[in-house]
N, C-alpha and C. Protein backbone atom coordinates (compact mmCIF):
# COMPACT_ATOMS: atom_id res chain seq x y z
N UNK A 1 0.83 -1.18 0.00
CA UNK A 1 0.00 0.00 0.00
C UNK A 1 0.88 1.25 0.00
N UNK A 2 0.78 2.10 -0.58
CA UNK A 2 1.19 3.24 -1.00
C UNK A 2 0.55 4.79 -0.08
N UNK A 3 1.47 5.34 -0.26
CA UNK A 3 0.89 6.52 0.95
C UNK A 3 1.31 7.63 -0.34
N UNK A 4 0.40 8.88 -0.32
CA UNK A 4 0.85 9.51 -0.93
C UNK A 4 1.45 11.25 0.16
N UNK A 5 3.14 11.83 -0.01
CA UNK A 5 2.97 12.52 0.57
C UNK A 5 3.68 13.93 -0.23
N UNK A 6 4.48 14.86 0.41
CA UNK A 6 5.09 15.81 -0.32
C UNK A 6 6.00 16.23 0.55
N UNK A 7 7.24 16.38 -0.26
CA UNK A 7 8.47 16.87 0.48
C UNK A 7 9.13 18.12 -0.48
N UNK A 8 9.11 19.59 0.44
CA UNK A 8 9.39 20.22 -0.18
C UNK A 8 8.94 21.27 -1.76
N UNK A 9 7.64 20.51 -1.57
CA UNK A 9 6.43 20.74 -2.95
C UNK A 9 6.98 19.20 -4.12
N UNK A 10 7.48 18.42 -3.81
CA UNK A 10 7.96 17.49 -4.59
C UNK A 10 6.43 16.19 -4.11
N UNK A 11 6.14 16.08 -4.65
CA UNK A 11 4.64 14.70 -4.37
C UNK A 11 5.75 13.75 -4.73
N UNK A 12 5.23 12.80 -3.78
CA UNK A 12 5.85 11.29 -3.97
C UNK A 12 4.57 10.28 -3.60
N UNK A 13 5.27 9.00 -3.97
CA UNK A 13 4.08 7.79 -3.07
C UNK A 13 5.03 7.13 -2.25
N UNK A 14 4.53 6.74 -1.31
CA UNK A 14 5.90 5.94 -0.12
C UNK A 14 4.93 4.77 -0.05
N UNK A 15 6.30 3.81 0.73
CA UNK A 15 5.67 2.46 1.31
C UNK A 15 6.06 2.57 2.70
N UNK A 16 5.46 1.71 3.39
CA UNK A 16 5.52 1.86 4.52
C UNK A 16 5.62 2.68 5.29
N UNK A 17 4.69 3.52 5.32
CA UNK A 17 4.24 4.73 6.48
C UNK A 17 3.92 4.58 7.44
N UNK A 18 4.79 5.11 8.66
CA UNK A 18 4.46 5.20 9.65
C UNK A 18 4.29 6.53 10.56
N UNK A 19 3.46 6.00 11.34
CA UNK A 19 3.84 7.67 12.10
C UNK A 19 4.15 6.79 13.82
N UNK A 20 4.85 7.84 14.62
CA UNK A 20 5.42 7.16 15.50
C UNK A 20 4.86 8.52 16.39
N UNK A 21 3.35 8.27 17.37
CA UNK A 21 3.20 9.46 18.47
C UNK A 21 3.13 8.66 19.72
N UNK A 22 3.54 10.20 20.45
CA UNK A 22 3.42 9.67 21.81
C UNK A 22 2.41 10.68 22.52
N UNK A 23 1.46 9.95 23.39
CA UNK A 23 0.01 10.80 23.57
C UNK A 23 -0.39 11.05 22.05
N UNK A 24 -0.17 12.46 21.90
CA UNK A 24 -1.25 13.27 21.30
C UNK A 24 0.21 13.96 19.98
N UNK A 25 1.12 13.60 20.41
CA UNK A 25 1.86 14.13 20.12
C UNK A 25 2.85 13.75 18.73
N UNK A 26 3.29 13.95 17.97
CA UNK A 26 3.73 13.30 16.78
C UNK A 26 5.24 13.03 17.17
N UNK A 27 5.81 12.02 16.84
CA UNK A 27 7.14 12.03 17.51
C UNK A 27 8.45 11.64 16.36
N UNK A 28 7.81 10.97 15.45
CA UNK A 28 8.70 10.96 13.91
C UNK A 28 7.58 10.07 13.18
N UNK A 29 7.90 10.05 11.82
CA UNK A 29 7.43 9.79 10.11
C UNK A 29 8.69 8.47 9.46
N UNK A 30 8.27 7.95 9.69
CA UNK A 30 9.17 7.07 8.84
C UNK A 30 8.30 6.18 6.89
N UNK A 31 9.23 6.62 6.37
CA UNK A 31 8.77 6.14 5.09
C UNK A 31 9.98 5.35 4.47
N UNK A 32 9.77 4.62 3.02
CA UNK A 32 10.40 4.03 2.18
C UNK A 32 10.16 4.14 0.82
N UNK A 33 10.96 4.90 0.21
CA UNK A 33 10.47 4.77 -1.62
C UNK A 33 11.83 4.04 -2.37
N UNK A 34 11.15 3.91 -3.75
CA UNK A 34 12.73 3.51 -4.72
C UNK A 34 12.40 4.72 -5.59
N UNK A 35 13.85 4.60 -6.06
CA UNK A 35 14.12 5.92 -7.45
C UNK A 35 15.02 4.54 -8.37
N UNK A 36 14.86 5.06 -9.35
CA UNK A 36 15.66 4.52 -10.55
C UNK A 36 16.89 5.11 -10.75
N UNK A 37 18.44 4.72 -10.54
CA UNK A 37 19.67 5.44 -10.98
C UNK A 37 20.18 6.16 -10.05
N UNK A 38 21.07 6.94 -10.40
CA UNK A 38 22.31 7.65 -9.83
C UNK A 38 21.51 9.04 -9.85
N UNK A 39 20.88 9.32 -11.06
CA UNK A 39 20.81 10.54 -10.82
C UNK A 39 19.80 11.23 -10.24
N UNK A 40 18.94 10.24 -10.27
CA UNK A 40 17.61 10.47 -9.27
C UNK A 40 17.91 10.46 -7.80
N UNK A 41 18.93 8.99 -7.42
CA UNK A 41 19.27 9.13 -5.65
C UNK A 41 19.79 10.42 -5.42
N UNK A 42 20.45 11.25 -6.53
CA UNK A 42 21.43 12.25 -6.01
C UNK A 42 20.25 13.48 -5.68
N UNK A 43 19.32 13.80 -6.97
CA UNK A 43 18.55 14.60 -6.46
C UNK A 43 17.36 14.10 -4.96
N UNK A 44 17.11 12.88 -4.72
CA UNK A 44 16.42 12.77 -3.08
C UNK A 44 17.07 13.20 -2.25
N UNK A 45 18.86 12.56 -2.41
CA UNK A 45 19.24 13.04 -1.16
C UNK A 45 19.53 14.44 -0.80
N UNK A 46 19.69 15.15 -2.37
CA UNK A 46 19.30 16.87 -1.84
C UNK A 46 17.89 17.38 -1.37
N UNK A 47 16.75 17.06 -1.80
CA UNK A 47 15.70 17.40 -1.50
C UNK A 47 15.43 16.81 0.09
N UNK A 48 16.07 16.13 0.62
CA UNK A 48 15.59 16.35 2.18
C UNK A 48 16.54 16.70 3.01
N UNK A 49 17.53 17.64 2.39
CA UNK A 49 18.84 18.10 3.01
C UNK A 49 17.82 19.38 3.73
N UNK A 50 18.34 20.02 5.07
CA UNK A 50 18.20 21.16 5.66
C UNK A 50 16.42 20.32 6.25
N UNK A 51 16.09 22.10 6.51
CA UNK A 51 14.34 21.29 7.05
C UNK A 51 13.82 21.33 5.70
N UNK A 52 12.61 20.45 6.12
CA UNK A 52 11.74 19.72 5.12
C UNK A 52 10.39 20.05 5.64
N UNK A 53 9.57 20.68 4.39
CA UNK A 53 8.57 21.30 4.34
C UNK A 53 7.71 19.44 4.30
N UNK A 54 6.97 19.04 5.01
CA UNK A 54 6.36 17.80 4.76
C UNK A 54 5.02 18.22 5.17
N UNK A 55 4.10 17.15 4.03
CA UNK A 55 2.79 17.00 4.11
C UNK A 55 2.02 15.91 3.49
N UNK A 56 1.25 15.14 4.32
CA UNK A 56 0.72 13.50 4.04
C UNK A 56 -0.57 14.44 3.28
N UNK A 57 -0.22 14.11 2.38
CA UNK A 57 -1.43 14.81 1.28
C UNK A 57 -2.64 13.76 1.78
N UNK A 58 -2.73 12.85 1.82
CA UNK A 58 -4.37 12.14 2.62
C UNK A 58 -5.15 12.62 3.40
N UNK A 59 -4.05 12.97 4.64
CA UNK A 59 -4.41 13.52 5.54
C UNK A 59 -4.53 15.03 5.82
N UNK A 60 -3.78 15.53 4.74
CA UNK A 60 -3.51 17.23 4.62
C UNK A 60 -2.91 17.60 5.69
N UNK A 61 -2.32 16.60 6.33
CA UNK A 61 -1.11 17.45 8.01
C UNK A 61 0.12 17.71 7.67
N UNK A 62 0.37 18.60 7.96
CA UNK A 62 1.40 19.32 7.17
C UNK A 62 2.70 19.87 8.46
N UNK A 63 3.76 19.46 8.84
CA UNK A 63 4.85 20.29 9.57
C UNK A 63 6.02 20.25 8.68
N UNK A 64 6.78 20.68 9.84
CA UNK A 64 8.25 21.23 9.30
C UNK A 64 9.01 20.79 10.37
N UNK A 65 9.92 19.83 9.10
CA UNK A 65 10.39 18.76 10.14
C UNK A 65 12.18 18.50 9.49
N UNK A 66 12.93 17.50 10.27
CA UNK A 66 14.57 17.61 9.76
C UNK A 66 14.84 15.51 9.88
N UNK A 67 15.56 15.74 8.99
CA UNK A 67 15.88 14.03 9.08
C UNK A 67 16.23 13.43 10.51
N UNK A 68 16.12 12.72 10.62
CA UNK A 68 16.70 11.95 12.08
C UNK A 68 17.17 10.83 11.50
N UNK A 69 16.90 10.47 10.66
CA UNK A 69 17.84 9.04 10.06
C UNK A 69 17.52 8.70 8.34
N UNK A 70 18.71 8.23 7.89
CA UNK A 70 18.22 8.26 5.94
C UNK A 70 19.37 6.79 5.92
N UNK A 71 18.49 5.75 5.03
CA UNK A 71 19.48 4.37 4.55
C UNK A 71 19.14 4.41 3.09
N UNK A 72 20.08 3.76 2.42
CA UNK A 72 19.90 3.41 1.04
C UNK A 72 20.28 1.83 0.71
N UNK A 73 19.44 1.47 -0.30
CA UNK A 73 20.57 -0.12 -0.44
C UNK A 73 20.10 0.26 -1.75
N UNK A 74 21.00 -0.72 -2.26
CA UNK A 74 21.23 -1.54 -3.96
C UNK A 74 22.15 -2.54 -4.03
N UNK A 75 21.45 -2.99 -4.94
CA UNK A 75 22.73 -3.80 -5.41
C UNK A 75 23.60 -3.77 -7.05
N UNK A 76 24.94 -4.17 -6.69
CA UNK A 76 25.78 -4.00 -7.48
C UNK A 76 25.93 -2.47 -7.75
N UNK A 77 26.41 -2.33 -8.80
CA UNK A 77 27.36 -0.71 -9.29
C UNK A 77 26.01 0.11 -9.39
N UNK A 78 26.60 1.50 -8.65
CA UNK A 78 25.36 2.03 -8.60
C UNK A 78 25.66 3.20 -10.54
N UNK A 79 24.50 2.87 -11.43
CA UNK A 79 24.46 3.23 -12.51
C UNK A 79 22.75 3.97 -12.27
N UNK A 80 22.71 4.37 -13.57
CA UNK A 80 21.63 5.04 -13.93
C UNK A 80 20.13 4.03 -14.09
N UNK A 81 20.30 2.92 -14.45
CA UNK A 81 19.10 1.87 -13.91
C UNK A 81 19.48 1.33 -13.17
N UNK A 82 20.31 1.38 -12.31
CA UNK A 82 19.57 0.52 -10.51
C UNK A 82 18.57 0.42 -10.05
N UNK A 83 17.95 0.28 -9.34
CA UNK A 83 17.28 0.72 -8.49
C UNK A 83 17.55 0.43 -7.22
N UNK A 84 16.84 1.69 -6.38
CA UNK A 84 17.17 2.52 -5.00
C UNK A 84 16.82 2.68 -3.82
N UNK A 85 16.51 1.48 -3.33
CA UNK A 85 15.53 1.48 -1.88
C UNK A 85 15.85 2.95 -0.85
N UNK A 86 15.47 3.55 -0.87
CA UNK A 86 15.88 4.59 0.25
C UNK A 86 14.42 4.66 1.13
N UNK A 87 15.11 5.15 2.04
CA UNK A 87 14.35 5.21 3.52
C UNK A 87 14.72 6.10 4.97
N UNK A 88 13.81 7.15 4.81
CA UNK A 88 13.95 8.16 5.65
C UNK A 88 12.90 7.98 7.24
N UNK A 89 13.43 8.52 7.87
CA UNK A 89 12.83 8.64 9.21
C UNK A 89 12.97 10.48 9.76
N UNK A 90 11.72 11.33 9.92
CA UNK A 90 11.50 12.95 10.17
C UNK A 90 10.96 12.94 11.31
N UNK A 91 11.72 13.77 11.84
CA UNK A 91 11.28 14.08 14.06
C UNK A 91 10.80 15.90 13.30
N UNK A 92 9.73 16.23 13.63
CA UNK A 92 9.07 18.04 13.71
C UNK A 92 9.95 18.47 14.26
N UNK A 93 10.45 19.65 14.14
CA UNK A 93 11.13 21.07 13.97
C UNK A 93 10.37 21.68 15.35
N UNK A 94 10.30 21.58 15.95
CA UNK A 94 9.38 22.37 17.43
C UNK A 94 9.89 24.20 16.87
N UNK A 95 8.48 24.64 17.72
CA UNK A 95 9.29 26.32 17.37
C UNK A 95 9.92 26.57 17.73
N UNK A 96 10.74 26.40 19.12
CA UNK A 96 11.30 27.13 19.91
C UNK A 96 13.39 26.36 18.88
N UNK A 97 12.77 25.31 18.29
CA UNK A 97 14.11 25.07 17.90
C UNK A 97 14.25 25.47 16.89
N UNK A 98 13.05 25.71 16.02
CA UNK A 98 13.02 26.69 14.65
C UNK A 98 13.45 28.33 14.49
N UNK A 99 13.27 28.51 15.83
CA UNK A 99 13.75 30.04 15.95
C UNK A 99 15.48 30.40 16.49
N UNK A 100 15.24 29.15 16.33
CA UNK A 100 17.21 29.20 17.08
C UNK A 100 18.12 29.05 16.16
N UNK A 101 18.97 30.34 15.99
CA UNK A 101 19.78 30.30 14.46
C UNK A 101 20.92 29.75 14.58
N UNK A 102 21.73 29.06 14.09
CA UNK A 102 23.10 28.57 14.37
C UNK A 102 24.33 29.73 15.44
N UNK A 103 23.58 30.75 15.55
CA UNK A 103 24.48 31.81 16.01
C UNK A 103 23.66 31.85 18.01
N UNK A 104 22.23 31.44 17.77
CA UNK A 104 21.48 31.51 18.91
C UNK A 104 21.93 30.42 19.94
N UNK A 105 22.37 29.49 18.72
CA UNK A 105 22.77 28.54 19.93
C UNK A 105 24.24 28.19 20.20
N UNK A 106 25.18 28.75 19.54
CA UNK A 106 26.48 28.84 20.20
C UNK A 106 26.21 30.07 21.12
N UNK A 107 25.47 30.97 21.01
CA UNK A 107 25.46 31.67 22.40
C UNK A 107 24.69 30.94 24.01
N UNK A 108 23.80 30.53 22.96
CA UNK A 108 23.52 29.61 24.32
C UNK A 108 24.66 28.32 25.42
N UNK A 109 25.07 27.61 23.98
CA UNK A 109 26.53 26.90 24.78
C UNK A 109 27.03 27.58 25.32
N UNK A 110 27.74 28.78 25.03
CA UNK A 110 28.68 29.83 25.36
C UNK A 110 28.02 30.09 27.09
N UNK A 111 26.80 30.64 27.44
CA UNK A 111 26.60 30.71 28.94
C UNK A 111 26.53 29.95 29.31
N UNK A 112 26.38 28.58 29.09
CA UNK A 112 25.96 27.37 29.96
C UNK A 112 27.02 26.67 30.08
N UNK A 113 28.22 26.82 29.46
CA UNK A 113 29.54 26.39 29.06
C UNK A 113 30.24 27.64 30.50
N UNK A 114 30.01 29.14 30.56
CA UNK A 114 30.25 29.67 31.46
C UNK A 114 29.86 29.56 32.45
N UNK A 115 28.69 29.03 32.89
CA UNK A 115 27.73 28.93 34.22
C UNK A 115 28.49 27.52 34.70
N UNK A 116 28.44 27.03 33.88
CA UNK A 116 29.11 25.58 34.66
C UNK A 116 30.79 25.58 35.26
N UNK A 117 31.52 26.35 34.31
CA UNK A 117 32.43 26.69 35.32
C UNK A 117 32.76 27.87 36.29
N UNK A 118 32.14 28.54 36.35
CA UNK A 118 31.87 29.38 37.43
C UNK A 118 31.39 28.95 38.91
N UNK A 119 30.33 27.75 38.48
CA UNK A 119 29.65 26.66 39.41
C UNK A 119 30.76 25.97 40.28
N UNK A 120 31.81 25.60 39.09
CA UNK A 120 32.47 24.68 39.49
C UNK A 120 33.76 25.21 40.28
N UNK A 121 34.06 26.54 39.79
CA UNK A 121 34.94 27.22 40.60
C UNK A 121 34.50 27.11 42.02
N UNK A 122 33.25 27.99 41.64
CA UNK A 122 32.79 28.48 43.45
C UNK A 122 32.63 27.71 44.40
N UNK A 123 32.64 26.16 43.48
CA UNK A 123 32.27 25.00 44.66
C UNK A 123 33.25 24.81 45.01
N UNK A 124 34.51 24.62 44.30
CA UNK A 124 35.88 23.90 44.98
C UNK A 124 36.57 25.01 45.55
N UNK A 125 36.12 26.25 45.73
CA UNK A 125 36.76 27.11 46.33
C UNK A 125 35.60 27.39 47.87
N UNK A 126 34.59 27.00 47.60
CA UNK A 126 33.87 26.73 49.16
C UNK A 126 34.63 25.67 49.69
N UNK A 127 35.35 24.66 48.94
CA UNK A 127 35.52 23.25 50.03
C UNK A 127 36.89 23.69 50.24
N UNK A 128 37.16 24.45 50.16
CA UNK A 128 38.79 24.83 50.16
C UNK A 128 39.88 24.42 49.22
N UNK A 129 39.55 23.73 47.68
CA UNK A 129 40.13 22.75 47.36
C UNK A 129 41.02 23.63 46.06
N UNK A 130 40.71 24.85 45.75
CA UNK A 130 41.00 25.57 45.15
C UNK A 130 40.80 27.01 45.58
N UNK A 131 41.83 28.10 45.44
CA UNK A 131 41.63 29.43 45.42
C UNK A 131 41.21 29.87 44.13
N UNK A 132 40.91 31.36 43.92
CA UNK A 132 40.47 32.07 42.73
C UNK A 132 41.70 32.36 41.90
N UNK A 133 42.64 32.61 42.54
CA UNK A 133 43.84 32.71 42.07
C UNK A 133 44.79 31.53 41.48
N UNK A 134 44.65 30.46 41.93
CA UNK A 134 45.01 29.05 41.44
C UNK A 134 44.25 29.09 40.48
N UNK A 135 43.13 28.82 40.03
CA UNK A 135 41.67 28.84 38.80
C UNK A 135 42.66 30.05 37.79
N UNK A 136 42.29 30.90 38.10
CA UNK A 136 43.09 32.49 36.92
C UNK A 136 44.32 31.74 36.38
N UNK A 137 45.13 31.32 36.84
CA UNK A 137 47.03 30.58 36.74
C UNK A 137 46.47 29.97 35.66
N UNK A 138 45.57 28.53 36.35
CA UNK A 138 45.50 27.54 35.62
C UNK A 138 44.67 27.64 33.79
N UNK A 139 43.53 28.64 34.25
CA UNK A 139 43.23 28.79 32.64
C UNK A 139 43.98 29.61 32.16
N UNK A 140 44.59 30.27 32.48
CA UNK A 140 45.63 31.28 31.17
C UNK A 140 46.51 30.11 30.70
N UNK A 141 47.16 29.09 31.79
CA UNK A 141 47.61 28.19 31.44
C UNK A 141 47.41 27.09 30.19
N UNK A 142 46.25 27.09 30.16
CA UNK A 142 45.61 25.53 29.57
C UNK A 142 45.40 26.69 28.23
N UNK A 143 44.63 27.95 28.31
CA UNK A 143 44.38 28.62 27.55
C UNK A 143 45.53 28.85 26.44
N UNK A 144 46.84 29.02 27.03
CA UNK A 144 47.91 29.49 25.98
C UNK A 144 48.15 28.05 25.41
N UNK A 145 48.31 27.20 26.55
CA UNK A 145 48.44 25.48 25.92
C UNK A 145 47.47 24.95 24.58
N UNK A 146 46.35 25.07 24.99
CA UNK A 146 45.82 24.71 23.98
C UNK A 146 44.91 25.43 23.31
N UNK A 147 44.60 26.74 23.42
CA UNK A 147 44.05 27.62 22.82
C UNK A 147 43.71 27.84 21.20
N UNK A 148 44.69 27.73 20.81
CA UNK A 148 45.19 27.57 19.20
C UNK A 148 44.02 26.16 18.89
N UNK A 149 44.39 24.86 18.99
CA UNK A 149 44.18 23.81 18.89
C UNK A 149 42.58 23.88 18.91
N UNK A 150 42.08 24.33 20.34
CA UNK A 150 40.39 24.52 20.27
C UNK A 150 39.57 25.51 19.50
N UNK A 151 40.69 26.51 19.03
CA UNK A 151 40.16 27.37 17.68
C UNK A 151 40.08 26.87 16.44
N UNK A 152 41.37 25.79 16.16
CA UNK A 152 41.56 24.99 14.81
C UNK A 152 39.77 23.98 15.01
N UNK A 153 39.33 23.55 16.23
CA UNK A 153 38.64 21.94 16.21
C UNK A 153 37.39 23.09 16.18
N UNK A 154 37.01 24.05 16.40
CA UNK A 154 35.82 24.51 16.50
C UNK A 154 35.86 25.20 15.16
N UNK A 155 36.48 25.81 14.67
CA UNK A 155 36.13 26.41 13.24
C UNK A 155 36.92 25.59 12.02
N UNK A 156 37.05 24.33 12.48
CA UNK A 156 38.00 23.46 11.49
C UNK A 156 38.68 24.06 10.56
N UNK A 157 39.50 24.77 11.09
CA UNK A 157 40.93 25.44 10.21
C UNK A 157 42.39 24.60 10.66
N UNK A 158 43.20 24.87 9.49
CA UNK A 158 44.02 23.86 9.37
C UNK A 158 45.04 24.86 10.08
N UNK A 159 46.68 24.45 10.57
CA UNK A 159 47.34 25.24 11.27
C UNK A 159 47.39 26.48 10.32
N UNK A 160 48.10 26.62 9.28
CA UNK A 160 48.29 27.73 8.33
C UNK A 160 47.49 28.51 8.60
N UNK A 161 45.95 28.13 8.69
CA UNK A 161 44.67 29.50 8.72
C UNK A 161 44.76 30.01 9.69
N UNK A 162 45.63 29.85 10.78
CA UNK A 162 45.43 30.87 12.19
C UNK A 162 46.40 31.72 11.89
């Protein structure tokens, strides 16, 4: 049995549709289609890159949702008549995570990344186990040590780019 839905304004028919809620609540979409060839898998796997505008045209329910898991099989050399089992699984986009821009949430790490060691200062300096002044030493320390290195792994630049 065939489901008919739309990804992105693209209509498809899927097999095996599922929906996966908990209560009331939608919790992921899992489907399965084939494409014919190379050049068709190449355009699916762009069309559900980033969020995905989805809607079970049957049902007319419609969110905005991001992959949580994608498989493919074939067999032998993948050419232009293969064919392409692919199979996606979509968790909804909640608002509060839709409004969070890649910049919203390294600021968010960024305080909670600060709050926790601040936490952690103030505690080992209640038990006596550290001063404020030992803490200051030690990150300028670690800071000049490896400073460089956690700028290269967070903006993946190679040594030359610093």
């Amino acid at each position: 049995m065939f489901t008919r839905i739309s990804v992105n304004d693209v209509e498809m028919r899927v097999q095996e549709y599922i929906e996966v809620k908990n209560e009331d609540n939608l919790e992921e979409i899992s489907f399965g289609f084939t494409v014919i060839g190379n050049r068709d898998y190449q355009l699916f796997i762009n069309l559900f890159k980033g969020e995905v505008n989805f809607i079970n045209l049957q049902t007319d329910e419609q969110l905005l949702a991001q992959v949580k898991s994608s498989s493919s099989r074939y067999e032998g050399k993948l050419t232009d008549t293969v064919p392409i089992e692919m199979r996606y699984t979509l968790t909804p986009i909640d608002s509060k995570e839709e409004a969070a821009t890649p910049l919203t949430k390294v600021a968010q790490h960024t305080i909670y990344g600060w709050a926790r060691t601040r936490s952690l200062v103030e505690l080992l300096e209640s038990k006596g186990i550290i001063t404020k002044e030992e803490f200051t030493m030690k990150f300028e320390e670690v800071l000049e040590r490896d400073g460089k290195e956690m700028i290269q792994k967070l903006l993946d630049l190679s040594e030359q780019d610093l």
